[in-house]
Protein backbone atom coordinates (compact mmCIF):
# COMPACT_ATOMS: atom_id res chain seq x y z
CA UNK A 1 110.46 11.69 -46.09
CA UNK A 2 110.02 13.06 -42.96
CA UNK A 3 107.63 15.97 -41.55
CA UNK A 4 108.85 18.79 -39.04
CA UNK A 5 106.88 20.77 -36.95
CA UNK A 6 106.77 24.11 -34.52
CA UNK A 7 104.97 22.70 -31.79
CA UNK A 8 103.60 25.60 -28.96
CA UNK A 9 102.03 27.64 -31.07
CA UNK A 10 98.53 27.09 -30.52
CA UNK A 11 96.96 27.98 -27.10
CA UNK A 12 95.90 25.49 -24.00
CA UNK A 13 93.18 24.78 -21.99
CA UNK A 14 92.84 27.52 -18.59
CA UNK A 15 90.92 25.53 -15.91
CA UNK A 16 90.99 28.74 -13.67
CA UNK A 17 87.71 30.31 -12.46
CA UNK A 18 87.73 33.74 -13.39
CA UNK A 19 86.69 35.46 -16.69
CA UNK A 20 89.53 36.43 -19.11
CA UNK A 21 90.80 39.96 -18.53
CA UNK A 22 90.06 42.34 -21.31
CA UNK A 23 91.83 41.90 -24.65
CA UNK A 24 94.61 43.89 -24.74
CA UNK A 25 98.08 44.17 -27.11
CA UNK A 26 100.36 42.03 -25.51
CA UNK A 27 103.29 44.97 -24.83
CA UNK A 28 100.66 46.31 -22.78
CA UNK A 29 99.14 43.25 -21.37
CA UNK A 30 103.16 42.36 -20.26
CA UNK A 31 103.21 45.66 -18.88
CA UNK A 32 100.07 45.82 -16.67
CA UNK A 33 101.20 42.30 -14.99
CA UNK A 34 104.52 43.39 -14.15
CA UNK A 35 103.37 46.73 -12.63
CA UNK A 36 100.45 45.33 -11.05
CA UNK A 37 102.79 42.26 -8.90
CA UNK A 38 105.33 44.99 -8.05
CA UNK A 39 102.28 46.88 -6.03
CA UNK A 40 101.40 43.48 -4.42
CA UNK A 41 101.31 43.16 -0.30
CA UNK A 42 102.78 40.03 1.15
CA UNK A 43 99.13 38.86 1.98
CA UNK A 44 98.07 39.34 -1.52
CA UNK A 45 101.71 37.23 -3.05
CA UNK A 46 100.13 34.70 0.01
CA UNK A 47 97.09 34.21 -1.27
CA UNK A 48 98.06 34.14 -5.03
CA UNK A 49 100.47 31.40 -4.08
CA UNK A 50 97.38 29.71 -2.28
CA UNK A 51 95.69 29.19 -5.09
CA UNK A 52 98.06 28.48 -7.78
CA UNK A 53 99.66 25.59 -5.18
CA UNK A 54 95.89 24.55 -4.98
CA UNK A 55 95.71 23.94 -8.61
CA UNK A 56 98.82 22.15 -8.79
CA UNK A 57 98.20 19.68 -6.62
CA UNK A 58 94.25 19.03 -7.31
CA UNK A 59 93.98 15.79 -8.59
CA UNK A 60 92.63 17.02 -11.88
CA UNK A 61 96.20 18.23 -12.72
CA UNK A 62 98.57 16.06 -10.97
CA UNK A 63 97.34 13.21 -13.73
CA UNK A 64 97.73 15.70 -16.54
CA UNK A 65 100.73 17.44 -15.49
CA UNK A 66 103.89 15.43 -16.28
CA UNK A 67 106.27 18.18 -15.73
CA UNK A 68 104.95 18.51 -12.46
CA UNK A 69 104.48 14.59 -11.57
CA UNK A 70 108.42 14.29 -12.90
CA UNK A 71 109.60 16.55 -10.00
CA UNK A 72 108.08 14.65 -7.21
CA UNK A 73 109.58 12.12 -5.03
CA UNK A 74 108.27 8.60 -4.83
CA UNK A 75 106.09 10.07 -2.04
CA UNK A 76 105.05 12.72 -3.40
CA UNK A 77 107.45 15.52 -2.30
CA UNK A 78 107.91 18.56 -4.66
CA UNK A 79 111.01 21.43 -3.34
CA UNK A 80 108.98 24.08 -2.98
CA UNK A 81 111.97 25.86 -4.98
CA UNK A 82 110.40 24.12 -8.05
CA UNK A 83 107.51 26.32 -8.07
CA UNK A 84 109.36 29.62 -8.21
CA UNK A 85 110.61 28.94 -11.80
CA UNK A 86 106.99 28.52 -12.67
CA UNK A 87 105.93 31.97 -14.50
CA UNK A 88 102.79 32.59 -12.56
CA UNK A 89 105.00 33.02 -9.16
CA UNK A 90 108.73 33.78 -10.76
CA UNK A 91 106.90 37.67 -11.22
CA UNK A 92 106.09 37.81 -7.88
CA UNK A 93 109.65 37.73 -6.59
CA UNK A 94 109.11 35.23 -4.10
CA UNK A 95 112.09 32.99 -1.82
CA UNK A 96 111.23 29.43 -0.82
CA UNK A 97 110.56 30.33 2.62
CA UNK A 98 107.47 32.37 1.69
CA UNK A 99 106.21 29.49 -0.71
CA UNK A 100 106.80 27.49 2.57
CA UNK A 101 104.56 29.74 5.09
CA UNK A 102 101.82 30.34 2.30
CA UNK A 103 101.29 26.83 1.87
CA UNK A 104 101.41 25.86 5.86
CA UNK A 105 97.82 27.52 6.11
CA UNK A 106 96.86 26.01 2.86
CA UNK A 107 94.12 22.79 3.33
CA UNK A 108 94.90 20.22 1.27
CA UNK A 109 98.63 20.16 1.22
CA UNK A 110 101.61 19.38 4.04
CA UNK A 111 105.06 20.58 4.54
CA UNK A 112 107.87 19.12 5.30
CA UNK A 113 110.07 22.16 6.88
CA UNK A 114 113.70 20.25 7.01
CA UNK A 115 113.80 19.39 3.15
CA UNK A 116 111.56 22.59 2.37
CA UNK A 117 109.02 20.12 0.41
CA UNK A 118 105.42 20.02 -0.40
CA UNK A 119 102.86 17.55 -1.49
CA UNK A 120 99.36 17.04 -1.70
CA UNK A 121 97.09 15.52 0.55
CA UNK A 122 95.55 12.26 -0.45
CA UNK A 123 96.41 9.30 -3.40
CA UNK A 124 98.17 10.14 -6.53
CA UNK A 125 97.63 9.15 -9.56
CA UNK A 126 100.20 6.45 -11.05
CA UNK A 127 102.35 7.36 -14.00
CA UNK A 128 101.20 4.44 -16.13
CA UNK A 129 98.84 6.42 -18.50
CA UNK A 130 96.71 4.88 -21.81
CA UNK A 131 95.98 7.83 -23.49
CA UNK A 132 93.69 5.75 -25.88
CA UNK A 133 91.54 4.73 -23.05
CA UNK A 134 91.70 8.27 -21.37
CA UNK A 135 90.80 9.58 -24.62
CA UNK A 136 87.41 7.28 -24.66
CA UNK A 137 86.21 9.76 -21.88
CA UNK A 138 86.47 12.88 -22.56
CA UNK A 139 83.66 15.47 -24.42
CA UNK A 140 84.32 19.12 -26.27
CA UNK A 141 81.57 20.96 -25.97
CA UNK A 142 81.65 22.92 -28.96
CA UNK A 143 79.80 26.60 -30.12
CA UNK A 144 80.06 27.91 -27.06
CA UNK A 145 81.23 31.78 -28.30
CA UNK A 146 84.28 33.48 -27.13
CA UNK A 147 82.59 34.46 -24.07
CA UNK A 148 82.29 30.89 -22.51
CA UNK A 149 83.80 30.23 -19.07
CA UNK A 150 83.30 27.39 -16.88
CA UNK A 151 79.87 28.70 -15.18
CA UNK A 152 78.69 28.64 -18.68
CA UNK A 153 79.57 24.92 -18.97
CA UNK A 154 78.11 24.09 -15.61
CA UNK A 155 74.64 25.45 -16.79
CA UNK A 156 74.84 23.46 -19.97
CA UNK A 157 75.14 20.13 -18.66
CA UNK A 158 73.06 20.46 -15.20
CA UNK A 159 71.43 17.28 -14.28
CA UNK A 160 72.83 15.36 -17.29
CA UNK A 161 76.32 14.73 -15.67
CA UNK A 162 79.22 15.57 -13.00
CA UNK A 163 82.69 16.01 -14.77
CA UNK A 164 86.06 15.38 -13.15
CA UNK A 165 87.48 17.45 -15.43
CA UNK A 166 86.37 21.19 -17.43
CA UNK A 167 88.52 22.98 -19.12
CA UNK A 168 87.90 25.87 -21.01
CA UNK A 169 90.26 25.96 -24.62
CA UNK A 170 91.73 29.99 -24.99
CA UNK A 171 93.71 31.56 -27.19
CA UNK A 172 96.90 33.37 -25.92
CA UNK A 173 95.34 36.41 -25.57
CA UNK A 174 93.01 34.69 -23.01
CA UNK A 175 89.97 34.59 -25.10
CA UNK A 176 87.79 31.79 -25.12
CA UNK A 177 88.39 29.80 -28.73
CA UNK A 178 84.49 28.66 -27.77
CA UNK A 179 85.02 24.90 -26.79
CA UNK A 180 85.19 23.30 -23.60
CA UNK A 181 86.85 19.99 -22.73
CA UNK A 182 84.96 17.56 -20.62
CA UNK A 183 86.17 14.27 -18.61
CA UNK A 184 83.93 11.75 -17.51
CA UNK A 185 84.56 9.06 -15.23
CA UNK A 186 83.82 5.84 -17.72
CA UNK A 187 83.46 5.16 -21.27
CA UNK A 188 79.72 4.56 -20.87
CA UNK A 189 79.20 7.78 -19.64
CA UNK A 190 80.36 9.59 -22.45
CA UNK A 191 78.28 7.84 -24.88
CA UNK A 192 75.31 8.46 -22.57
CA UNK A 193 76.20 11.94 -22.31
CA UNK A 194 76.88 12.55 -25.92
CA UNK A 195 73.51 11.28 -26.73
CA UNK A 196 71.61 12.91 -24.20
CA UNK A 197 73.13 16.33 -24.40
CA UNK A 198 72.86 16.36 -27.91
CA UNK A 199 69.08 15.52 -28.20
CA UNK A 200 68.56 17.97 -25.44
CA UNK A 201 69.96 20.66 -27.28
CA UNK A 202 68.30 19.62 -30.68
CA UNK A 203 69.45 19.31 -34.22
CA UNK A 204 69.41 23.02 -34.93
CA UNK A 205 71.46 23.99 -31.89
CA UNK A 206 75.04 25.76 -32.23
CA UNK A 207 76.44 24.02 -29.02
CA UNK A 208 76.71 20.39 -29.55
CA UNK A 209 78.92 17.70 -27.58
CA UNK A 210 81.81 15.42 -29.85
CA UNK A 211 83.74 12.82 -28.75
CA UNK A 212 88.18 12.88 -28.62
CA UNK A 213 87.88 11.58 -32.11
CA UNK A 214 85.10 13.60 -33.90
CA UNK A 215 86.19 16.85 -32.37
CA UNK A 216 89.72 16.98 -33.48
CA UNK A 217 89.37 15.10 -36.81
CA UNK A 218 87.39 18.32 -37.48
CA UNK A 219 89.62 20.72 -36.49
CA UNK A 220 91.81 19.04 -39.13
CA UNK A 221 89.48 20.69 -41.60
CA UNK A 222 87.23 23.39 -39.79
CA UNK A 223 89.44 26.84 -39.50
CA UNK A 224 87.16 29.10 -37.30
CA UNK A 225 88.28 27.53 -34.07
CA UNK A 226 91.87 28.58 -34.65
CA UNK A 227 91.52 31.43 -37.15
CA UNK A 228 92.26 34.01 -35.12
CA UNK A 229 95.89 31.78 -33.66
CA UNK A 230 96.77 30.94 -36.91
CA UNK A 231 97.14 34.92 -38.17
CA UNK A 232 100.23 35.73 -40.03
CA UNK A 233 101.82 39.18 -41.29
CA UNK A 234 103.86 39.62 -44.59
CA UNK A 235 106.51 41.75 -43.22
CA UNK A 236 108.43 43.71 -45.48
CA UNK A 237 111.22 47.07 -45.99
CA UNK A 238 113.25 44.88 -43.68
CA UNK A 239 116.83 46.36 -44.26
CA UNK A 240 119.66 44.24 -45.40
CA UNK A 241 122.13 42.78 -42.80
CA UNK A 242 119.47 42.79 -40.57
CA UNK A 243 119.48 40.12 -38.34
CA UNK A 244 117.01 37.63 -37.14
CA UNK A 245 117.56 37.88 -33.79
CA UNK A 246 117.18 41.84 -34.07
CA UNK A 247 114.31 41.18 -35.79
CA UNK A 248 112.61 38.89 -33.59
CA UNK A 249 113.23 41.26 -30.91
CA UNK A 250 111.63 43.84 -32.50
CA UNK A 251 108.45 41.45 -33.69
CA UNK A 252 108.19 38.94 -30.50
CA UNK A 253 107.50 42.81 -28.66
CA UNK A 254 104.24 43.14 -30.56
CA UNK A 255 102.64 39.94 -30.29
CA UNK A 256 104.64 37.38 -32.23
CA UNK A 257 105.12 34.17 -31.59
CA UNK A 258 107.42 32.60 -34.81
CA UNK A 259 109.58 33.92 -37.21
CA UNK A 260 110.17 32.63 -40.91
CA UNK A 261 112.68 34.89 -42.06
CA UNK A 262 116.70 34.33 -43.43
CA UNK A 263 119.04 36.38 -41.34
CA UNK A 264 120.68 39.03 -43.59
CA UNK A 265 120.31 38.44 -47.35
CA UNK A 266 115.97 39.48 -47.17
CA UNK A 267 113.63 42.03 -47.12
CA UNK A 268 110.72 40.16 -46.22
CA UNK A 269 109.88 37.85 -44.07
CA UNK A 270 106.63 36.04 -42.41
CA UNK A 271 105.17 36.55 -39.00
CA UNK A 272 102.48 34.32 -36.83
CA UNK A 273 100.93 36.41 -34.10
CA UNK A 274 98.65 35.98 -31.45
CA UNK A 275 95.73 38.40 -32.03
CA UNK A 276 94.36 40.09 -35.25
CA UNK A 277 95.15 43.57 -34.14
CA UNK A 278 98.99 43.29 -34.06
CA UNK A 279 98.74 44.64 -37.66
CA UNK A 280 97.56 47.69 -36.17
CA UNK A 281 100.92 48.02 -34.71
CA UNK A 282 103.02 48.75 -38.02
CA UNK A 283 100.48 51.74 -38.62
CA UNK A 284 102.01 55.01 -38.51
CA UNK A 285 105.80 53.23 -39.00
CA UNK A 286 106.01 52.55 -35.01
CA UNK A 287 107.63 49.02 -35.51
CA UNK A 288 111.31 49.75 -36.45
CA UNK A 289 114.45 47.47 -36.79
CA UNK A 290 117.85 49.71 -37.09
CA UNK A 291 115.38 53.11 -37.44
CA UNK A 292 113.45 51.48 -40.73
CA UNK A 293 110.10 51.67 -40.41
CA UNK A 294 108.50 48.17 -41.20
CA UNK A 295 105.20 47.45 -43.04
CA UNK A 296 102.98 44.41 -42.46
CA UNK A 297 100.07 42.71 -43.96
CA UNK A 298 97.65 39.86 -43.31
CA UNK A 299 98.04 36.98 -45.46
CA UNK A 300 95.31 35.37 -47.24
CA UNK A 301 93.40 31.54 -45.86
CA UNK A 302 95.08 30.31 -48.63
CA UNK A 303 98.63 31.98 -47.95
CA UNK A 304 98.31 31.31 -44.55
CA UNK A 305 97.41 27.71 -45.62
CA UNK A 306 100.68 27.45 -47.20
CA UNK A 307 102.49 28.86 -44.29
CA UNK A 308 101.09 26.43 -42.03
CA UNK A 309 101.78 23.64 -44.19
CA UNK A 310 105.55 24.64 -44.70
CA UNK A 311 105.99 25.38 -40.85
CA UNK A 312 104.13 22.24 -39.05
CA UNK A 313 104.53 19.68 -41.98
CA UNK A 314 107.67 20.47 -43.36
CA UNK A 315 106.32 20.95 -46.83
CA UNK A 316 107.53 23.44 -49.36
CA UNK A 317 105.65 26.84 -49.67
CA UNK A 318 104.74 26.70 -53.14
CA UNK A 319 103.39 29.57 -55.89
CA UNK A 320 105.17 32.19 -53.32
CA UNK A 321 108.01 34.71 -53.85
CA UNK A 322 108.58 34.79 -50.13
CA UNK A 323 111.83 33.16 -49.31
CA UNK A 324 111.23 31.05 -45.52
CA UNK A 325 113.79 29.54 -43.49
CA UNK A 326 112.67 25.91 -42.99
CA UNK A 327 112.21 24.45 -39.30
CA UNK A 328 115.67 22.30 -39.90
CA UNK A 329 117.43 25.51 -41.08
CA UNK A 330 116.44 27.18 -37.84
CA UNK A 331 117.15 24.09 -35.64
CA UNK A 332 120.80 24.35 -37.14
CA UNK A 333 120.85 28.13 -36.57
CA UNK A 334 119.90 27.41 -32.76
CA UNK A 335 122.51 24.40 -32.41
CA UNK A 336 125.11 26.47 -33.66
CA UNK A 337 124.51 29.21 -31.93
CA UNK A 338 126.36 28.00 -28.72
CA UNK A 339 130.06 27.28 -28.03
CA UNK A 340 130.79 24.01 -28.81
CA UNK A 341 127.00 23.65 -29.87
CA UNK A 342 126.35 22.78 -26.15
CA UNK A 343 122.89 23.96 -26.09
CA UNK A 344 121.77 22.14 -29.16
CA UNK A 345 123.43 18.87 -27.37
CA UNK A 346 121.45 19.52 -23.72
CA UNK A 347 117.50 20.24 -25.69
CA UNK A 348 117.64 17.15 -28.67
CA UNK A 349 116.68 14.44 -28.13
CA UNK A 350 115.28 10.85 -29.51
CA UNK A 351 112.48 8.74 -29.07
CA UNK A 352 112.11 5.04 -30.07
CA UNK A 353 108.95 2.32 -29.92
CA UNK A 354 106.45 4.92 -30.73
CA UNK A 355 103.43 3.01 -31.94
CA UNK A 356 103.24 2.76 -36.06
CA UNK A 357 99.97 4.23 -36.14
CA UNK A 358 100.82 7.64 -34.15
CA UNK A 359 101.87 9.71 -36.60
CA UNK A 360 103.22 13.37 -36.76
CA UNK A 361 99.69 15.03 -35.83
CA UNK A 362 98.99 12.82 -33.48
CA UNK A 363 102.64 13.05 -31.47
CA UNK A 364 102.07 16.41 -31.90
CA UNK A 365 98.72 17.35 -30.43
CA UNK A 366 99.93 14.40 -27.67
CA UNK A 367 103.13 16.86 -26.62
CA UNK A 368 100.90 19.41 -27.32
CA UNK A 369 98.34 18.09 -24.56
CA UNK A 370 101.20 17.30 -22.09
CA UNK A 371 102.53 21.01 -22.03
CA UNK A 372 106.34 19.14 -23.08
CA UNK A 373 107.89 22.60 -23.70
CA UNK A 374 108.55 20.81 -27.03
CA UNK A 375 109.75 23.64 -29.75
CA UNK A 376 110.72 21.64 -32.86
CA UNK A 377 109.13 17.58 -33.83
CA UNK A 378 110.83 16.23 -36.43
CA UNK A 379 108.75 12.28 -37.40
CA UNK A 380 109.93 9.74 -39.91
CA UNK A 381 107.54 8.18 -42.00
CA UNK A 382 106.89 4.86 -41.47
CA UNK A 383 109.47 4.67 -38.83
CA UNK A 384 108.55 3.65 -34.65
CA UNK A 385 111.19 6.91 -34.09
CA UNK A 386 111.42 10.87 -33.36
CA UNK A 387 113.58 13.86 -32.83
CA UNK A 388 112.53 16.48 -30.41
CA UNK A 389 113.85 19.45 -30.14
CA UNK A 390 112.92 21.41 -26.49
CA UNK A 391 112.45 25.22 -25.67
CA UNK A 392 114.77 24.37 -22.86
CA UNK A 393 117.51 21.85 -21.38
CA UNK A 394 115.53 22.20 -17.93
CA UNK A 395 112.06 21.41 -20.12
CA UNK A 396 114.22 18.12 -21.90
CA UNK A 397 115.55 17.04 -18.45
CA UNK A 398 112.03 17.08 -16.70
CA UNK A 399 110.46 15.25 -20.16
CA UNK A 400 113.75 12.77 -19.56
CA UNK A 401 112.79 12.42 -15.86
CA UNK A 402 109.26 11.45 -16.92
CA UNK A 403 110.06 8.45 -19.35
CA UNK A 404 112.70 6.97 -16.64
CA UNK A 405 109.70 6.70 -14.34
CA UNK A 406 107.82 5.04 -16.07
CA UNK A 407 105.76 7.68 -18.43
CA UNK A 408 104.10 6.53 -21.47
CA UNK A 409 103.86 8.37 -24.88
CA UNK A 410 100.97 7.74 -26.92
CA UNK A 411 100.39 4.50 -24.36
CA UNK A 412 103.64 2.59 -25.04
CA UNK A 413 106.86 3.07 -23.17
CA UNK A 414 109.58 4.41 -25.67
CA UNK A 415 113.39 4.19 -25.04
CA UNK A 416 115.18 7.40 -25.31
CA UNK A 417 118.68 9.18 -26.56
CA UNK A 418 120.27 12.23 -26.13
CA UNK A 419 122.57 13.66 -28.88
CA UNK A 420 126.03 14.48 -27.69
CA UNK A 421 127.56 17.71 -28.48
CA UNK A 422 129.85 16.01 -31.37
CA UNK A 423 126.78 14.43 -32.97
CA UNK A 424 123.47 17.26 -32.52
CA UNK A 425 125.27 19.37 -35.59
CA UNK A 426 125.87 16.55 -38.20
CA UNK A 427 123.07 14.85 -37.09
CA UNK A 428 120.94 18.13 -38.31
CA UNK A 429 123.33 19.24 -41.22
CA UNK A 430 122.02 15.02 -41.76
CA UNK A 431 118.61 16.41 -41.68
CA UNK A 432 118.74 19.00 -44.14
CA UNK A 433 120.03 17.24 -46.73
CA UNK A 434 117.46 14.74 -46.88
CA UNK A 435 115.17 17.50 -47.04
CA UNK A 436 116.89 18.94 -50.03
């Protein structure tokens, strides 16, 4: 038996300092961002670039951010081209060169002109991670409301304690999900802090502080944190021959963010989005595929229960007529999509060593955590290996990059494979049978 999952779709933790912006559809959010960088001065691209290179390299991030910690040299030298594929500066239209004079003013960070390189200014963290022990220090403040932001937080905990770390969880629309993630410097401070906060606040108080542990073994069980992620449409009057890809371009538009649906041969399929009122959309037949006007409903806790299960545990749907395409079935459809199944053969790959006790939840939420661009997880029961399956050859190579230096997963150092072109479609054709 083994258990697949869809791993991205729920939302990460913002550690910028602003409010979110006003909750808006996402065609229009898209819209308003693109307009509003194509109006930008060269001082204003300057500054942005300031900041976000000021994040990057802030210690609180360099020890989190793999992807980032895989690109540097041994000295800590990143090409400052690196940065212009991220999406927070590829919209401004930027060249190296102006990467290269914004951060020259920047404090903080040096330059190194010849090889067009940047790094931060001080000691880095080392790549050896124990997530265990890292997990012994960290707090969620939870209860917060969707209006929490990191001044919030500060105010909370005055005089009780100094973080290294606050980040505030959001969903994609950049609401706050009402939880903020703490770290401490030791485990000893986190117990203090957990008992002092907590008797501060008292029993009858919304806001309390949980450990690593306590927090997410309730968000195993406790919806309201991720209701509003977790929303999925019952599309239906899809026309036959249709497509998924013309589908998904029609749906992804809107606000959605995976697709269950069998390309051709059904009228229905099932849609997670990324805010409630992406139902609204189908009003009024404005969401068409080949000039049929589509119609849309929410699913139930319990449907959507089911859906969840099917998509992230690779369990069957049951008591449903809706007929889903299973994660393997669309990991074959992706494989095969590219001459010579290329692209499947460049974003597969396996892990082996992982510890016994690390299951698929907990490999998950661990990609998850590290922001590994990780689209697909396929686990085996019982066994020390795993198939991922990245959004990206560029996203495998960097995750690659990271366990040849030395990079842990789940605290143990794991050996690694890549499927070859030849093997990536029997290996999954493999897959599906066992699923049968």
């Amino acid at each position: 038996m083994f258990f697949c999952g869809f791993v991205g779709g729920f939302g990460g933790i913002d550690v910028r300092r602003r409010a979110s912006p006003n909750v808006c559809k996402p065609s229009q959010r898209r819209g308003w961002t693109v307009r509003a960088a194509s109006t930008l001065d060269d001082g204003e691209k300057s500054r942005r670039v300031q900041d976000r290179l000021q994040f990057w390299f802030s210690e609180a991030n360099v020890k989190r951010d793999w992807f980032l910690r895989a690109k540097m040299s041994p000295e800590g030298w990143v090409k400052a081209e690196v940065f212009l594929k991220f999406n927070t500066l590829k919209m401004l239209g930027l060249t190296t060169d102006m990467v290269m004079d914004a951060a020259s003013s920047l404090d903080g960070v040096e330059i190194d002109q010849e090889t067009k390189s940047i790094r931060g200014v001080g000691a880095r963290p080392s790549l050896e991670r124990n997530l265990a022990q890292e997990h012994l220090k960290i707090v969620f403040l939870t209860g917060l409301g969707h209006s929490a932001n990191i001044s919030l937080v500060k105010s909370k905990i005055e005089n009780l304690v100094e973080p290294e770390y606050i980040g505030i969880g959001r969903f994609k629309d950049r609401r706050a999900k009402g939880w903020a993630m703490l770290e401490l410097k030791s485990e000893e401070e986190t117990n203090q802090f957990l008992t002092s906060f907590n008797e501060k606040q008292g029993e009858d108080s919304e806001i309390k502080a949980l450990s690593y542990a306590v927090f997410h073994e309730q968000s195993k069980i406790d919806r309201t944190d991720i209701s509003v992620e977790m929303c999925v449409l019952h599309v239906t009057n899809i026309p036959l021959g249709t497509s998924w890809r013309d589908l998904w371009e029609e749906l992804k538009a809107i606000g959605g963010i995976y697709l269950s649906y069998k390309s051709g041969d059904s009228t229905e399929a099932l849609l997670k989005v990324n805010a409630l009122d992406v139902v609204t959309s189908f009003e009024g037949g404005l969401v068409r595929v080949n000039g049929v006007p589509l119609n849309a409903e929410l699913l139930s806790l319990e449907e959507q229960d089911k859906y969840t299960k099917f998509t992230m545990l690779g369990e069957e749907l049951s008591n449903t007529n809706i007929d889903i395409e299973s994660p393997v079935e669309r990991i074959l459809t992706l494989v095969k999509s590219k001459p010579d199944n290329r692209g499947g053969a460049r974003r597969t790959l396996e892990i082996t060593g992982l510890p016994e006790e690390a299951g698929f939840r907990m490999l998950w939420l661990w990609l998850q955590e590290q922001s590994a661009g990780v689209k697909f997880l396929l686990r085996d029961k019982g066994s020390d290996k795993a198939d991922l399956f990245f959004s990206s050859s560029e996203r495998m190579k960097a995750f690659i990059e990271y366990l040849e230096g030395g990079g842990l997963v789940l605290g143990n150092q794991v050996s690694h494979r890549e499927w070859t072109a030849d093997e990536v479609t029997s290996h999954y054709t493999k897959r599906r049978q066992e699923s049968a």
